[in-house]
PDB file of N, CA and C in Angstrom:
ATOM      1  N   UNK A   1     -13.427  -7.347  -3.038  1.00  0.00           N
ATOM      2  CA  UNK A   1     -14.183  -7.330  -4.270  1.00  0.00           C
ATOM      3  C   UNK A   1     -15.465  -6.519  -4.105  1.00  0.00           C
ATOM      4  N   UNK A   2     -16.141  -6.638  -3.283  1.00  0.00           N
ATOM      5  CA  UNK A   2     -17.424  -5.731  -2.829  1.00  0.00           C
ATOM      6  C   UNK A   2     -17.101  -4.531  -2.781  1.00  0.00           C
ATOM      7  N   UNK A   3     -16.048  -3.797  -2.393  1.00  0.00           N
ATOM      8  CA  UNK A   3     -15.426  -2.604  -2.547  1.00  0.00           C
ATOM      9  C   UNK A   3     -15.425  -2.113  -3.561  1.00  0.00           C
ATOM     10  N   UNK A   4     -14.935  -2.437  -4.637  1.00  0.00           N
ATOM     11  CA  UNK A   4     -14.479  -2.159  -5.582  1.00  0.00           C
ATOM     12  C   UNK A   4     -15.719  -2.673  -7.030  1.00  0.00           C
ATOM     13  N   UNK A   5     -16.448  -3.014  -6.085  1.00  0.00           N
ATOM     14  CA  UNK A   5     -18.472  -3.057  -6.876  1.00  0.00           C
ATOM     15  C   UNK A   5     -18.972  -2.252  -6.434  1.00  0.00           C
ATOM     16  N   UNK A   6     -18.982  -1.296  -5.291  1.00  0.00           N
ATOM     17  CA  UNK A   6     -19.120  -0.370  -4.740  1.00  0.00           C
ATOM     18  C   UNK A   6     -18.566   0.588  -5.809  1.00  0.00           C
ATOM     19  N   UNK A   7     -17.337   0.744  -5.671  1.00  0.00           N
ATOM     20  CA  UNK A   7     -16.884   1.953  -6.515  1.00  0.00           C
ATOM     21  C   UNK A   7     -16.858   2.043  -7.602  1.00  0.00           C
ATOM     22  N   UNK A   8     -17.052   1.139  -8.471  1.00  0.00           N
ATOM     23  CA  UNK A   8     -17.174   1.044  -9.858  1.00  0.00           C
ATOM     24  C   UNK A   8     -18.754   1.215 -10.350  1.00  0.00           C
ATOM     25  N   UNK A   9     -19.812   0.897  -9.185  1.00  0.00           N
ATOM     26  CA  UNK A   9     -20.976   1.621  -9.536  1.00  0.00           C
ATOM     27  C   UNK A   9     -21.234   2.607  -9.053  1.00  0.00           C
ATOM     28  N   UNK A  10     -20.700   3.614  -7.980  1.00  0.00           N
ATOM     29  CA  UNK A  10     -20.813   5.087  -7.638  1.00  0.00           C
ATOM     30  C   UNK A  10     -20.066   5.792  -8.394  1.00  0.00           C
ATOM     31  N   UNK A  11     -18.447   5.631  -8.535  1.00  0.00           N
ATOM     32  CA  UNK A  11     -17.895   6.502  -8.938  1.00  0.00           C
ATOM     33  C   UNK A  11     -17.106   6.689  -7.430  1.00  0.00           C
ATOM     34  N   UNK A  12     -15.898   7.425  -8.327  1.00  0.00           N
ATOM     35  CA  UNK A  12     -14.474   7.468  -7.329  1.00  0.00           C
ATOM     36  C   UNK A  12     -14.886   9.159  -7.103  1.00  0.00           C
ATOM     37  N   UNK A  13     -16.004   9.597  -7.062  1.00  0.00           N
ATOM     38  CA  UNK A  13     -16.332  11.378  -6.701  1.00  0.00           C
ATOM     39  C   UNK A  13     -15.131  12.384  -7.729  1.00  0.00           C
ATOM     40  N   UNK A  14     -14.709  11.452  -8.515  1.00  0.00           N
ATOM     41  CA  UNK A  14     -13.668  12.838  -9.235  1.00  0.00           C
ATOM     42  C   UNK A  14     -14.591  13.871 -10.147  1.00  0.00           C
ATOM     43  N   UNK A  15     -15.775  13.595 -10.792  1.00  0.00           N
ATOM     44  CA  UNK A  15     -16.691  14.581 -11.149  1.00  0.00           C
ATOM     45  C   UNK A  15     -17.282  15.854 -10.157  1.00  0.00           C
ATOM     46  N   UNK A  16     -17.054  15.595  -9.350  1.00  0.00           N
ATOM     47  CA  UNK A  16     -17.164  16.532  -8.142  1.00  0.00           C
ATOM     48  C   UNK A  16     -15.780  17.759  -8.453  1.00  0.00           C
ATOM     49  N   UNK A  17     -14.954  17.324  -8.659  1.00  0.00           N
ATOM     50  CA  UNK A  17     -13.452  18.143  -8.254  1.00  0.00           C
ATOM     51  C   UNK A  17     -13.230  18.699  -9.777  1.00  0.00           C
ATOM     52  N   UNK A  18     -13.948  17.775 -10.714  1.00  0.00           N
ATOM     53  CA  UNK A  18     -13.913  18.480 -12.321  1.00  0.00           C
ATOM     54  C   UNK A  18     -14.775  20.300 -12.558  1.00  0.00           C
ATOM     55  N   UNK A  19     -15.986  19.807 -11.563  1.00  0.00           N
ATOM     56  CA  UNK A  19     -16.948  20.533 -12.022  1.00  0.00           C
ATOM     57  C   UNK A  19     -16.863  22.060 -10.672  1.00  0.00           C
ATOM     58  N   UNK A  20     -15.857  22.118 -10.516  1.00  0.00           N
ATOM     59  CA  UNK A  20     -15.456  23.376  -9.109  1.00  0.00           C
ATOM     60  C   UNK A  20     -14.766  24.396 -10.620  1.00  0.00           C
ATOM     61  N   UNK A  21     -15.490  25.418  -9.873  1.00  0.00           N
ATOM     62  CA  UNK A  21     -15.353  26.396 -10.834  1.00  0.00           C
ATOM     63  C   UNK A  21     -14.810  27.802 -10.232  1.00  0.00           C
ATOM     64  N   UNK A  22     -14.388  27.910  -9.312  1.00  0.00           N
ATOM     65  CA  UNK A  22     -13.599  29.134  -8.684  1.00  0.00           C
ATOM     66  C   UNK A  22     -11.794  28.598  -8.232  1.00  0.00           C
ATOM     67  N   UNK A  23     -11.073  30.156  -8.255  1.00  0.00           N
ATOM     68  CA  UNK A  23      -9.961  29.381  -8.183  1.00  0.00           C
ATOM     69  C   UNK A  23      -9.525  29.106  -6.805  1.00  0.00           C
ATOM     70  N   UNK A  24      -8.804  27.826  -6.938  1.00  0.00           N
ATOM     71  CA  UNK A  24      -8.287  26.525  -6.353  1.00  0.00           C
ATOM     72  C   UNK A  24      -6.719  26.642  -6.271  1.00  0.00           C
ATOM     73  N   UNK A  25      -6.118  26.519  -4.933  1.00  0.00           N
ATOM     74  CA  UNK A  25      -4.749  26.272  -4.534  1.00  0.00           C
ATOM     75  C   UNK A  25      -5.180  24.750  -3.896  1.00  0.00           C
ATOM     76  N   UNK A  26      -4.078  24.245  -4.190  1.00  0.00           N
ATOM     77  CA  UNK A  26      -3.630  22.942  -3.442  1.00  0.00           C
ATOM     78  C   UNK A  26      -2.733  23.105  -2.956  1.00  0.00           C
ATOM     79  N   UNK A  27      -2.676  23.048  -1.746  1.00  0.00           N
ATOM     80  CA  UNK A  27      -1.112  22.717  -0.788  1.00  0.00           C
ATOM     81  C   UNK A  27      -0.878  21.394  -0.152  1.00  0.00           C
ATOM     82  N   UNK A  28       0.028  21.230  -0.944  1.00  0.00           N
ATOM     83  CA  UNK A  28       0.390  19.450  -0.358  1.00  0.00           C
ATOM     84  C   UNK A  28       1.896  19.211   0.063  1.00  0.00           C
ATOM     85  N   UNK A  29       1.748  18.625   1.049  1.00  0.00           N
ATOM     86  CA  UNK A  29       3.469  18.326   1.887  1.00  0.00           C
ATOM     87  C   UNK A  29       3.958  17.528   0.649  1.00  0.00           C
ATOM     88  N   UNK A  30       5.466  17.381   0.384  1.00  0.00           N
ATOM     89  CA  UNK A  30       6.221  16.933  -0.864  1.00  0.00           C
ATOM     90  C   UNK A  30       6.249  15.172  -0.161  1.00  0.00           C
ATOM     91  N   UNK A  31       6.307  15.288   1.389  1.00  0.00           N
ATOM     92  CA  UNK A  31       6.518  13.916   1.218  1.00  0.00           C
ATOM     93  C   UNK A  31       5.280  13.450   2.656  1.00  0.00           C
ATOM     94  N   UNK A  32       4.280  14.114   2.400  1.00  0.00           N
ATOM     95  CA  UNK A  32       3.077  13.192   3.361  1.00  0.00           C
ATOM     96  C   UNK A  32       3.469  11.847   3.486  1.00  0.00           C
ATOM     97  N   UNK A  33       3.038  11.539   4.366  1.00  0.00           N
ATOM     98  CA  UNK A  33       2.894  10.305   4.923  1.00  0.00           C
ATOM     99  C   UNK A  33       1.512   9.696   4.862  1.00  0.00           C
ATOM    100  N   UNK A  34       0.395  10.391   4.542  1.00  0.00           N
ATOM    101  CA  UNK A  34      -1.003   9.723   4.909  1.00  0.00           C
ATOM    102  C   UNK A  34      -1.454   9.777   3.615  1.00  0.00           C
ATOM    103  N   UNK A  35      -1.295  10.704   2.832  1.00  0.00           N
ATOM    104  CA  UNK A  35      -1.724  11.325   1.499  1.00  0.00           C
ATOM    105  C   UNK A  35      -0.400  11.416   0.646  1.00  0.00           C
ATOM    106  N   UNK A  36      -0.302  10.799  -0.794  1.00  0.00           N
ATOM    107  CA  UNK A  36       0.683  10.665  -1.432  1.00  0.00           C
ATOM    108  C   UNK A  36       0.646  11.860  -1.844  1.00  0.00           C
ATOM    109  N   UNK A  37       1.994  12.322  -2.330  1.00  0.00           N
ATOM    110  CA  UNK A  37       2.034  13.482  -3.507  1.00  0.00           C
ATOM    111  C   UNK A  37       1.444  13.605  -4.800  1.00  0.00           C
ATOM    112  N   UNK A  38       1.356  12.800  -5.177  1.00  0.00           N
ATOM    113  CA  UNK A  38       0.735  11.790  -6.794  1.00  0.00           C
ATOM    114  C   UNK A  38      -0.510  11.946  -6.268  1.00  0.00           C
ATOM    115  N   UNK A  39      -1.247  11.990  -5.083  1.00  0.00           N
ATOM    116  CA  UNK A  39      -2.490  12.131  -5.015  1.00  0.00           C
ATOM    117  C   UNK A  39      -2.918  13.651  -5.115  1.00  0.00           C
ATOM    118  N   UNK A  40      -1.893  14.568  -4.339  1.00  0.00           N
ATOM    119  CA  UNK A  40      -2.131  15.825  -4.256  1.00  0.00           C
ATOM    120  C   UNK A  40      -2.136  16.594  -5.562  1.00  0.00           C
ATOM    121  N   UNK A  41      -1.445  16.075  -6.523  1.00  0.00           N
ATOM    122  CA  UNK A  41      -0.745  16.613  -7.721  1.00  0.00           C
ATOM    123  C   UNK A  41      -2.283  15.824  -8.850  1.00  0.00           C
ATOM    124  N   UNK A  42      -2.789  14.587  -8.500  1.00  0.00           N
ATOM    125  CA  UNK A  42      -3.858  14.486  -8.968  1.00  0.00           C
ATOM    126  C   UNK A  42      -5.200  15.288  -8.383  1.00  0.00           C
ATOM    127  N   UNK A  43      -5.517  16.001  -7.561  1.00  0.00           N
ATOM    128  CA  UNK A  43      -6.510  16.506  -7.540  1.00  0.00           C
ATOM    129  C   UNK A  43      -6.460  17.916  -7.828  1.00  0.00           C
ATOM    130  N   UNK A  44      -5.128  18.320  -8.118  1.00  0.00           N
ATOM    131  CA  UNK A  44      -4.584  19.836  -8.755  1.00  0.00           C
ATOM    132  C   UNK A  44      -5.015  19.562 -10.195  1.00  0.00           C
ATOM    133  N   UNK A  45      -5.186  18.549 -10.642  1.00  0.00           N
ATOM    134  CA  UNK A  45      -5.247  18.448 -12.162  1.00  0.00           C
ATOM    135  C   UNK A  45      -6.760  18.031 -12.188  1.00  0.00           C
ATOM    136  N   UNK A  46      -7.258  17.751 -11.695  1.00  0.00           N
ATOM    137  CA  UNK A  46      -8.965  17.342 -11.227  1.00  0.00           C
ATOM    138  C   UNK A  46      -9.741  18.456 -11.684  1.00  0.00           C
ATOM    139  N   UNK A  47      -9.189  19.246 -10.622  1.00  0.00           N
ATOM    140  CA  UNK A  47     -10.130  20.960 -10.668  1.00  0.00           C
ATOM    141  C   UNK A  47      -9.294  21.681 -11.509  1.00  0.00           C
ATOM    142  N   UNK A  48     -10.086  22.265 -12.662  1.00  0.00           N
ATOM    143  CA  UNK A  48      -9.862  23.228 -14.288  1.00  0.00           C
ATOM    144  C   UNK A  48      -9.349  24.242 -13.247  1.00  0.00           C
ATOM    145  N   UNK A  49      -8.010  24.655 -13.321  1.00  0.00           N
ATOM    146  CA  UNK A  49      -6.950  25.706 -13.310  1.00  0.00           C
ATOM    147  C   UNK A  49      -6.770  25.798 -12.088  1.00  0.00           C
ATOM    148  N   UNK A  50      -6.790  24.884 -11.186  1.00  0.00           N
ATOM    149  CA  UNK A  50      -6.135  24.715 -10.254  1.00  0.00           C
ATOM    150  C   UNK A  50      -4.621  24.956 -10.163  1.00  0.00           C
ATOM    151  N   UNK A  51      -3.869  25.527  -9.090  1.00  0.00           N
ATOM    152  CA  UNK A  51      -2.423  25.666  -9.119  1.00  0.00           C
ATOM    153  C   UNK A  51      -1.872  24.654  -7.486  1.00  0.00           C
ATOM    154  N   UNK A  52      -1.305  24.374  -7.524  1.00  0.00           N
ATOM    155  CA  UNK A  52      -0.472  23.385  -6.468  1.00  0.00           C
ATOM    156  C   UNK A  52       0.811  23.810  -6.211  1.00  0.00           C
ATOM    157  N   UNK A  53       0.760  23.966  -4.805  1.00  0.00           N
ATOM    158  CA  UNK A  53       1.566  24.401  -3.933  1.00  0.00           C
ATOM    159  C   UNK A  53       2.326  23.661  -3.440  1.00  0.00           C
ATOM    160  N   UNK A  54       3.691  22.807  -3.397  1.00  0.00           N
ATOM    161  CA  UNK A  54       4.058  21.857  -2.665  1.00  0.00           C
ATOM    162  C   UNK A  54       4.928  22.275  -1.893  1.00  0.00           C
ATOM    163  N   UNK A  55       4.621  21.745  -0.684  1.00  0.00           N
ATOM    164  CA  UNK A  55       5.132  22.047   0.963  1.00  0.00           C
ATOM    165  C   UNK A  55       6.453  21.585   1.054  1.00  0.00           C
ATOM    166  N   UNK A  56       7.650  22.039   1.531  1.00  0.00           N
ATOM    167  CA  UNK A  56       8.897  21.372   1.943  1.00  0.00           C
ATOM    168  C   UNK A  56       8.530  20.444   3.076  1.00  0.00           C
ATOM    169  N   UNK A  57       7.460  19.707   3.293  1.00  0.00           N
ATOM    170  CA  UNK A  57       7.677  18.875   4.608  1.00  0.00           C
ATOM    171  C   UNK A  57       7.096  17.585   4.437  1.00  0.00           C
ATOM    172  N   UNK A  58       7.371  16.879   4.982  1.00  0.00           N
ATOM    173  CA  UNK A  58       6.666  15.428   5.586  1.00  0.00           C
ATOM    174  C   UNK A  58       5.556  15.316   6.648  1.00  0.00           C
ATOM    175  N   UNK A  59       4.810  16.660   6.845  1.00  0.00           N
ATOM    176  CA  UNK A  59       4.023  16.786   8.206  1.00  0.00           C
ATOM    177  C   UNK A  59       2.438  16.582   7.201  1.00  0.00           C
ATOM    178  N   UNK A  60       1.417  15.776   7.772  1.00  0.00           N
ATOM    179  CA  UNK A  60       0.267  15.665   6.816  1.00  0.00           C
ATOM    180  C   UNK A  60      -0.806  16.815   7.298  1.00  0.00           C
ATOM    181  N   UNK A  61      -0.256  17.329   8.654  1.00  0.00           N
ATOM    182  CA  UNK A  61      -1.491  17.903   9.149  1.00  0.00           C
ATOM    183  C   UNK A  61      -0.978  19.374   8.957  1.00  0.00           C
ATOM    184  N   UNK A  62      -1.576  20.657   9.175  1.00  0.00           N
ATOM    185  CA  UNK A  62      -0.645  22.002   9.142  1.00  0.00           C
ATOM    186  C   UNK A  62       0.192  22.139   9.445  1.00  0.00           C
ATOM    187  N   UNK A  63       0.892  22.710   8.820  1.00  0.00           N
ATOM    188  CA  UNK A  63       2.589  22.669   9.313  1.00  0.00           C
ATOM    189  C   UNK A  63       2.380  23.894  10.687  1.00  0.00           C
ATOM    190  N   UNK A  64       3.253  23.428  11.415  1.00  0.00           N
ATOM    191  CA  UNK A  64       3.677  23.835  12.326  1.00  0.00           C
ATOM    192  C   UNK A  64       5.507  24.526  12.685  1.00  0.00           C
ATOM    193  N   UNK A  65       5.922  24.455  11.223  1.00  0.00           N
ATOM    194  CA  UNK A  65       7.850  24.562  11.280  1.00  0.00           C
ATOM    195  C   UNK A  65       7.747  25.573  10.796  1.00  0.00           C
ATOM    196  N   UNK A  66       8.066  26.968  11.096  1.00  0.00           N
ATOM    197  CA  UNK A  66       8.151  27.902  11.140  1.00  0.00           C
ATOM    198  C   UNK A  66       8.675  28.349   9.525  1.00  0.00           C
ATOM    199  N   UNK A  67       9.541  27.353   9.127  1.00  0.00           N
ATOM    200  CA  UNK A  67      10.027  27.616   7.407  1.00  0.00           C
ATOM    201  C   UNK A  67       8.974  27.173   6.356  1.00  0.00           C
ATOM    202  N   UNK A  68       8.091  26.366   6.786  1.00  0.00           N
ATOM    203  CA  UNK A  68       7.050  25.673   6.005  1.00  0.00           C
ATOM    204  C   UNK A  68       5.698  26.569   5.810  1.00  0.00           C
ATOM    205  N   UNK A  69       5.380  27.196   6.937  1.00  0.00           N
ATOM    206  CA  UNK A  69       4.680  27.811   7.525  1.00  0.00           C
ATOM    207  C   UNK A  69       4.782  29.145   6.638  1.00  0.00           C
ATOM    208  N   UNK A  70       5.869  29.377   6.416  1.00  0.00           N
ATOM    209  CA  UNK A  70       6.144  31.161   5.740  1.00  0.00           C
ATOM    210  C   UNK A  70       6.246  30.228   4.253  1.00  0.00           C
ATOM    211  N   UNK A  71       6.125  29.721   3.815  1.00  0.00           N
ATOM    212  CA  UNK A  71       6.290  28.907   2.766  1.00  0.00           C
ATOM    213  C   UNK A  71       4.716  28.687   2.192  1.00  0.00           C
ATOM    214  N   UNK A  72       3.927  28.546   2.766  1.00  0.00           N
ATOM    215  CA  UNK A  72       2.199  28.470   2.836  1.00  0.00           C
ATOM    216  C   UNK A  72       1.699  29.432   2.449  1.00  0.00           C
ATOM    217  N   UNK A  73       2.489  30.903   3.708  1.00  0.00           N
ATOM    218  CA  UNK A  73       1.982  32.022   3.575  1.00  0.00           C
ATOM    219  C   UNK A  73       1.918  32.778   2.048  1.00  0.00           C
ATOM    220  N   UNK A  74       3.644  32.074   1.871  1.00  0.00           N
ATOM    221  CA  UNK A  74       3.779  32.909   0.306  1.00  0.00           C
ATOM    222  C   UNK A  74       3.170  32.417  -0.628  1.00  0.00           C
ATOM    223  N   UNK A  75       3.075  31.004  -0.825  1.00  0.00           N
ATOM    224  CA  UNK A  75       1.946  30.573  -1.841  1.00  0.00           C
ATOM    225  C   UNK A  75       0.773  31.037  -1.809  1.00  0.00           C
ATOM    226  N   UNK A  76      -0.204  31.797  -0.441  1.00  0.00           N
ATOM    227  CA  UNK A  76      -1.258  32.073  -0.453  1.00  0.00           C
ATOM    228  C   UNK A  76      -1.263  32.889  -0.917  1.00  0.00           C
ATOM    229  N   UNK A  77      -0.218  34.153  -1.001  1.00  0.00           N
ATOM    230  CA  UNK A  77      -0.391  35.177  -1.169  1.00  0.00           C
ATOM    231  C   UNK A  77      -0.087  35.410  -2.642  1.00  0.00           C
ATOM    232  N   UNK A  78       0.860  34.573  -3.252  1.00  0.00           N
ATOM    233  CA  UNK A  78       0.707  34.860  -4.695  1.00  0.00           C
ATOM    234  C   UNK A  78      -0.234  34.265  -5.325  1.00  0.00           C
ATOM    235  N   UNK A  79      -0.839  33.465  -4.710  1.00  0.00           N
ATOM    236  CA  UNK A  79      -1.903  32.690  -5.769  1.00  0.00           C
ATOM    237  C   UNK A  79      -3.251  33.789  -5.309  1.00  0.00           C
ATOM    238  N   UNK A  80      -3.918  34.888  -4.123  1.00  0.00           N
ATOM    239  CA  UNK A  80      -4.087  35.728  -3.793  1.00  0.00           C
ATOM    240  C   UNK A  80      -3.858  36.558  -4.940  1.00  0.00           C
ATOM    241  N   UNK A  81      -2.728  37.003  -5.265  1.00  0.00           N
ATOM    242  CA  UNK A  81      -2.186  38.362  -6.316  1.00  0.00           C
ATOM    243  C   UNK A  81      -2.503  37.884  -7.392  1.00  0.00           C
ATOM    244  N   UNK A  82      -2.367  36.671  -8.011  1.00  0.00           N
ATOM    245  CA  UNK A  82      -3.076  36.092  -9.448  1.00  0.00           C
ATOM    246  C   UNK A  82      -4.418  35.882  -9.798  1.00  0.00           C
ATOM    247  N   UNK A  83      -5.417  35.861  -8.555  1.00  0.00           N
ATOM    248  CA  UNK A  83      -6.536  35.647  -8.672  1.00  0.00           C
ATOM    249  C   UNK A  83      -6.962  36.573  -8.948  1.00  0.00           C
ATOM    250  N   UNK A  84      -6.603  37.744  -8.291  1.00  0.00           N
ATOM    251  CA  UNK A  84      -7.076  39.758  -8.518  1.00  0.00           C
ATOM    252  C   UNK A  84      -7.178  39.803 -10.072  1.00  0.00           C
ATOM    253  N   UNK A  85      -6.449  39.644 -10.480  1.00  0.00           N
ATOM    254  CA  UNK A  85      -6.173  40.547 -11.847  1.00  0.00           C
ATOM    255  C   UNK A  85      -7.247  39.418 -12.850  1.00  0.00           C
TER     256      UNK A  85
END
């Protein structure tokens, strides 16, 4: 209960992630283990025109699988080519 008097008089920091004003990729593993998807997919919608990237993996930390990995790359790079123009 003190927790949650805590957070109900600070704030859960989502005004923070509203008010980011350059563009924003999210890359989130489809099936984290530490961090839900529903969480990742909520802070893509947090920050105004954010785009979200979702990872083929279950790994929470950088992928390290060589298919996931080129999978990152290409999201960087098109969200990269959309930002230009």
């Amino acid at each position: 209960a003190r927790y949650m008097a805590s957070l109900h008089r600070r704030g859960d920091g989502r005004e923070i992630y509203t008010s980011v004003r350059i563009p924003t990729l999210v890359l989130h593993a489809r099936d984290d283990q530490m961090v839900t998807f529903g969480e990742g997919r909520l802070l893509a919608t947090l920050v105004p025109g954010a785009k979200l990237a979702t990872l083929p993996s279950g790994n929470h930390n950088f992928p390290t699988d060589q298919h996931v990995v080129a999978h990152v790359v290409d999201a960087i790079n098109r969200f990269a080519q959309e930002t230009r123009t």
